[in-house]
N, C-alpha and C. Protein backbone atom coordinates (compact mmCIF):
# COMPACT_ATOMS: atom_id res chain seq x y z
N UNK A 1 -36.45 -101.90 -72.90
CA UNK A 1 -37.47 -100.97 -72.48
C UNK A 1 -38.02 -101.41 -71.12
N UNK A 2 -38.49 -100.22 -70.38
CA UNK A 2 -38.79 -100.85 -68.63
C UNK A 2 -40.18 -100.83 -68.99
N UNK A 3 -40.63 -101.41 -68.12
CA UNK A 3 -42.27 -101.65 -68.23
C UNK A 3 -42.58 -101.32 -66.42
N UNK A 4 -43.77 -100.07 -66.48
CA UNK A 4 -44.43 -100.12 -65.65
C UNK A 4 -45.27 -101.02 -64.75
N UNK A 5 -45.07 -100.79 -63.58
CA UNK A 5 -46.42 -101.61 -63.09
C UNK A 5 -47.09 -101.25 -62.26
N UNK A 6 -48.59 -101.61 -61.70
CA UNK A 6 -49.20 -100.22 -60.88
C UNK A 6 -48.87 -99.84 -60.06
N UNK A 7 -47.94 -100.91 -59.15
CA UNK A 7 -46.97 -99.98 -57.95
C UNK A 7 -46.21 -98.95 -58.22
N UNK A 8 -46.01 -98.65 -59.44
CA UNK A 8 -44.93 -97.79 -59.86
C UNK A 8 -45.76 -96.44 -60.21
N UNK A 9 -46.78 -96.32 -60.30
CA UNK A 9 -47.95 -95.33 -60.46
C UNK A 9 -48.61 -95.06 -59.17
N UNK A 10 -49.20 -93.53 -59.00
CA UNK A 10 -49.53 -93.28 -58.31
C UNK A 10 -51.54 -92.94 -58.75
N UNK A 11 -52.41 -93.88 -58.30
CA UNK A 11 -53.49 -93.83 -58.74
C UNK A 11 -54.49 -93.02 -57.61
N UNK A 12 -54.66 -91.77 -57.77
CA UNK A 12 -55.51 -90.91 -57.11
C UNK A 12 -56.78 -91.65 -57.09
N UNK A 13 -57.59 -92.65 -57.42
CA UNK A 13 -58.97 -92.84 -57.71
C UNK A 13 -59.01 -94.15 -56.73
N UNK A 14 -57.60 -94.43 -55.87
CA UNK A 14 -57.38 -95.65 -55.38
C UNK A 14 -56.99 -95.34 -53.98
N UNK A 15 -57.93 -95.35 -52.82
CA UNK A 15 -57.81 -95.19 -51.41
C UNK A 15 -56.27 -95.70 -50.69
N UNK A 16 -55.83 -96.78 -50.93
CA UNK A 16 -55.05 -97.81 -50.83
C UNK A 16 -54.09 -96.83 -51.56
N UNK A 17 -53.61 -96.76 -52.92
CA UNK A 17 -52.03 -95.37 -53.35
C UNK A 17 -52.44 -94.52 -52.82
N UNK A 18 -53.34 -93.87 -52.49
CA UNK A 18 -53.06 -92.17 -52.25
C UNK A 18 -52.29 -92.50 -50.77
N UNK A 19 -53.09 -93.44 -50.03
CA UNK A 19 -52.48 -93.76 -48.53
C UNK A 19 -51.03 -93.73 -48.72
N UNK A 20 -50.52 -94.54 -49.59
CA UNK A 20 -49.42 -94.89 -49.51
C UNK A 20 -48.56 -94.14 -49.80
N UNK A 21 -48.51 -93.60 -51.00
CA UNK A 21 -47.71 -92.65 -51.45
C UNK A 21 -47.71 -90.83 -50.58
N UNK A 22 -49.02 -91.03 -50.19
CA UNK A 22 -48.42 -89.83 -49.04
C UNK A 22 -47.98 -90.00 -47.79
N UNK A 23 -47.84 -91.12 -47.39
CA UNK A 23 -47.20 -91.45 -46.27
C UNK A 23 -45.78 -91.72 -46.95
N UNK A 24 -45.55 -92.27 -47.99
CA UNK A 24 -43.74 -92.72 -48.73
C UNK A 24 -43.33 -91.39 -48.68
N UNK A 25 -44.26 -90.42 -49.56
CA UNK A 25 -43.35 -89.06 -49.63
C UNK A 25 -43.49 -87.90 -49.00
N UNK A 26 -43.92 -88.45 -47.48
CA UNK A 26 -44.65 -87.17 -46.59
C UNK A 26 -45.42 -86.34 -47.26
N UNK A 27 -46.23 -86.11 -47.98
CA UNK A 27 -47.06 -85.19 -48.43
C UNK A 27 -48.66 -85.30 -48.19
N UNK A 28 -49.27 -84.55 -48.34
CA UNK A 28 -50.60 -84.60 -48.44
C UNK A 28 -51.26 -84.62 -49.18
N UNK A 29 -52.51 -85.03 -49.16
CA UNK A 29 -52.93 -85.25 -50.27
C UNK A 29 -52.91 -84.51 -51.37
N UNK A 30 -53.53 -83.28 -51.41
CA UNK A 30 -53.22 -82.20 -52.07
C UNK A 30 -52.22 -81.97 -52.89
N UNK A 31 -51.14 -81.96 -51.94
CA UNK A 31 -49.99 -82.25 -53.08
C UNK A 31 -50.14 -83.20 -53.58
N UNK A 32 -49.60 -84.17 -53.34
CA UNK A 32 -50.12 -85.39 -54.43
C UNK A 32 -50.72 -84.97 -55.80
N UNK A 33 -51.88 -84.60 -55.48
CA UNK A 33 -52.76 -84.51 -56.80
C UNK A 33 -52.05 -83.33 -57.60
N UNK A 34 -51.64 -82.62 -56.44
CA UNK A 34 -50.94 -80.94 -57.44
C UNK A 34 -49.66 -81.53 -58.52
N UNK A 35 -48.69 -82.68 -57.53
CA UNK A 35 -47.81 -83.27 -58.42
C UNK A 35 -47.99 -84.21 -59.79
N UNK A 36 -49.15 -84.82 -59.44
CA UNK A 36 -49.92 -85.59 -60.28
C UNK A 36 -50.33 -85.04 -61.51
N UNK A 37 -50.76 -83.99 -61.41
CA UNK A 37 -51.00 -83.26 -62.64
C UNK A 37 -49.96 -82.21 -62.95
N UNK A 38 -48.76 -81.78 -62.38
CA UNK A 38 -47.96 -81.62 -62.88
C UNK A 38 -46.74 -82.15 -63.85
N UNK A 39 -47.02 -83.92 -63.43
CA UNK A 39 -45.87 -84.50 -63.68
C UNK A 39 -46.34 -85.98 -64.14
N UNK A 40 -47.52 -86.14 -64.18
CA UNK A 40 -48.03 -87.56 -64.75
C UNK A 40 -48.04 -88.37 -62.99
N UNK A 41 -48.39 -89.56 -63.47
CA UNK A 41 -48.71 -90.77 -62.26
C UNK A 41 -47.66 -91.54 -61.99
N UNK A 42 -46.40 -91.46 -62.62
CA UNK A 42 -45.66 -92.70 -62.82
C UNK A 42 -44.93 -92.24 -61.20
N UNK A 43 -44.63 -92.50 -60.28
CA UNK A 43 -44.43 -92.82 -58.93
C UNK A 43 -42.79 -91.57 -58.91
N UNK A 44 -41.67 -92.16 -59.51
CA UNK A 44 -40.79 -91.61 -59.88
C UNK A 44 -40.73 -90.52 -60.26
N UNK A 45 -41.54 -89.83 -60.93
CA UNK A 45 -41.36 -88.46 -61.65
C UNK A 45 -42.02 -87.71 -60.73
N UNK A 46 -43.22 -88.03 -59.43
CA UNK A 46 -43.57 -87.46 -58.70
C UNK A 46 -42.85 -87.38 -57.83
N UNK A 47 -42.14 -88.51 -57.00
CA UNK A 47 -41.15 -87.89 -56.12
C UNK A 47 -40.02 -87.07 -56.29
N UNK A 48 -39.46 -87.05 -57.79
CA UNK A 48 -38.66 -86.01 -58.28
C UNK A 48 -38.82 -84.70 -58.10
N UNK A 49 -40.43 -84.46 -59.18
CA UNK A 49 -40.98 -83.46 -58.53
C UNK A 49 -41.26 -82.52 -57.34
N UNK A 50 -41.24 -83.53 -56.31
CA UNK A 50 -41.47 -82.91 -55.21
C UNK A 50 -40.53 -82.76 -54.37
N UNK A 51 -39.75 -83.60 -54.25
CA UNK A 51 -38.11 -83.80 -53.91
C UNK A 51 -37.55 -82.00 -54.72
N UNK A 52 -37.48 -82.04 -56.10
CA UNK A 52 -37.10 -80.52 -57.37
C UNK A 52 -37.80 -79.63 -56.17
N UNK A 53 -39.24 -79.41 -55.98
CA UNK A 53 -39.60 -78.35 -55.34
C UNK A 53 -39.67 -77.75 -53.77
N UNK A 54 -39.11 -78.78 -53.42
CA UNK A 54 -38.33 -78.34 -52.01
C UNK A 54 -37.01 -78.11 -51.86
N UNK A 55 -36.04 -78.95 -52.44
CA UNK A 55 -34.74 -78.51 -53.07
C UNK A 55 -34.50 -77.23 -53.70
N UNK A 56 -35.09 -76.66 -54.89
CA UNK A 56 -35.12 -75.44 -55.25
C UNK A 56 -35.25 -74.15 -54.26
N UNK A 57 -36.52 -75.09 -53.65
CA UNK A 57 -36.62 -73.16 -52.97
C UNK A 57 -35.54 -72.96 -51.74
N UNK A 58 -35.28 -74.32 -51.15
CA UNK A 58 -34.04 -73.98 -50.07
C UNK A 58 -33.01 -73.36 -51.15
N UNK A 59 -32.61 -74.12 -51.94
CA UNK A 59 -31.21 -73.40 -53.34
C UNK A 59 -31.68 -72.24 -53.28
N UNK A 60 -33.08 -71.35 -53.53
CA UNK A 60 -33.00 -70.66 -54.40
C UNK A 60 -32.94 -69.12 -53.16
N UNK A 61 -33.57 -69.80 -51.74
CA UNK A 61 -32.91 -68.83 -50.59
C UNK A 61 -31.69 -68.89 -50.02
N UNK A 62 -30.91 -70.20 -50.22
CA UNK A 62 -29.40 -69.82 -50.06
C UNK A 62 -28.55 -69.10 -51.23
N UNK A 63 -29.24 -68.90 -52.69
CA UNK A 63 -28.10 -68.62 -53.45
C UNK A 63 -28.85 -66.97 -53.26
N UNK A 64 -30.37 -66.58 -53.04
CA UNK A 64 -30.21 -64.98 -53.13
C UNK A 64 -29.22 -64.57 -51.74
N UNK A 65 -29.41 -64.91 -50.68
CA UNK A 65 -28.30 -64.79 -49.36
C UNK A 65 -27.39 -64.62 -49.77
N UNK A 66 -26.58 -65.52 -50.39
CA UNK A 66 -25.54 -64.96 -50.90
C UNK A 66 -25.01 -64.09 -51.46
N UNK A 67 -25.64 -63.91 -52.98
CA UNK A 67 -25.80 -62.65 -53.81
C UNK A 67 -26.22 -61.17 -53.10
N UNK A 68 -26.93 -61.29 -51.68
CA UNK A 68 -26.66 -60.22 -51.28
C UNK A 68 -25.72 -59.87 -50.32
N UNK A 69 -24.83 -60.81 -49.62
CA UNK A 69 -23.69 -60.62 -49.58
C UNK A 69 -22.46 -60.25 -50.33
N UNK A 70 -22.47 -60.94 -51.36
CA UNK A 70 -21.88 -60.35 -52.40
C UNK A 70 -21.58 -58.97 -53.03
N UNK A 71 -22.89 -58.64 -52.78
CA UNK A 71 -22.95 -57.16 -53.60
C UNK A 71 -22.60 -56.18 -52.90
């Protein structure tokens, strides 16, 4: 079993992570917190998250482009 540790969390209540982690994952604060409560604190599942929701929407305007080529 892996064991967390607070670097591995992203603690909104902590001047010092929010700095950090929005400078690691270019985001702002805002996001941050939007991911945070989408996806828990654990460091990993937020950059997934946010990494998933920029990935998607480029996917999701190259695959309608297509489909209307297609048709």
């Amino acid at each position: 079993m892996n064991s967390t540790t607070g670097e591995d969390r992203v603690d909104l209540s902590s001047p010092e992570s929010v700095a950090r982690w929005t400078r690691e994952l270019d985001v702002t604060r805002d996001q941050l917190e939007a991911a945070v409560r989408a996806v828990g604190d654990l460091a990993a599942d937020v950059e997934m998250h946010l990494k998933g929701s920029r990935v998607s929407t480029n996917a999701d305007k190259t695959l309608s482009g297509n489909q209307e080529r297609n048709d």
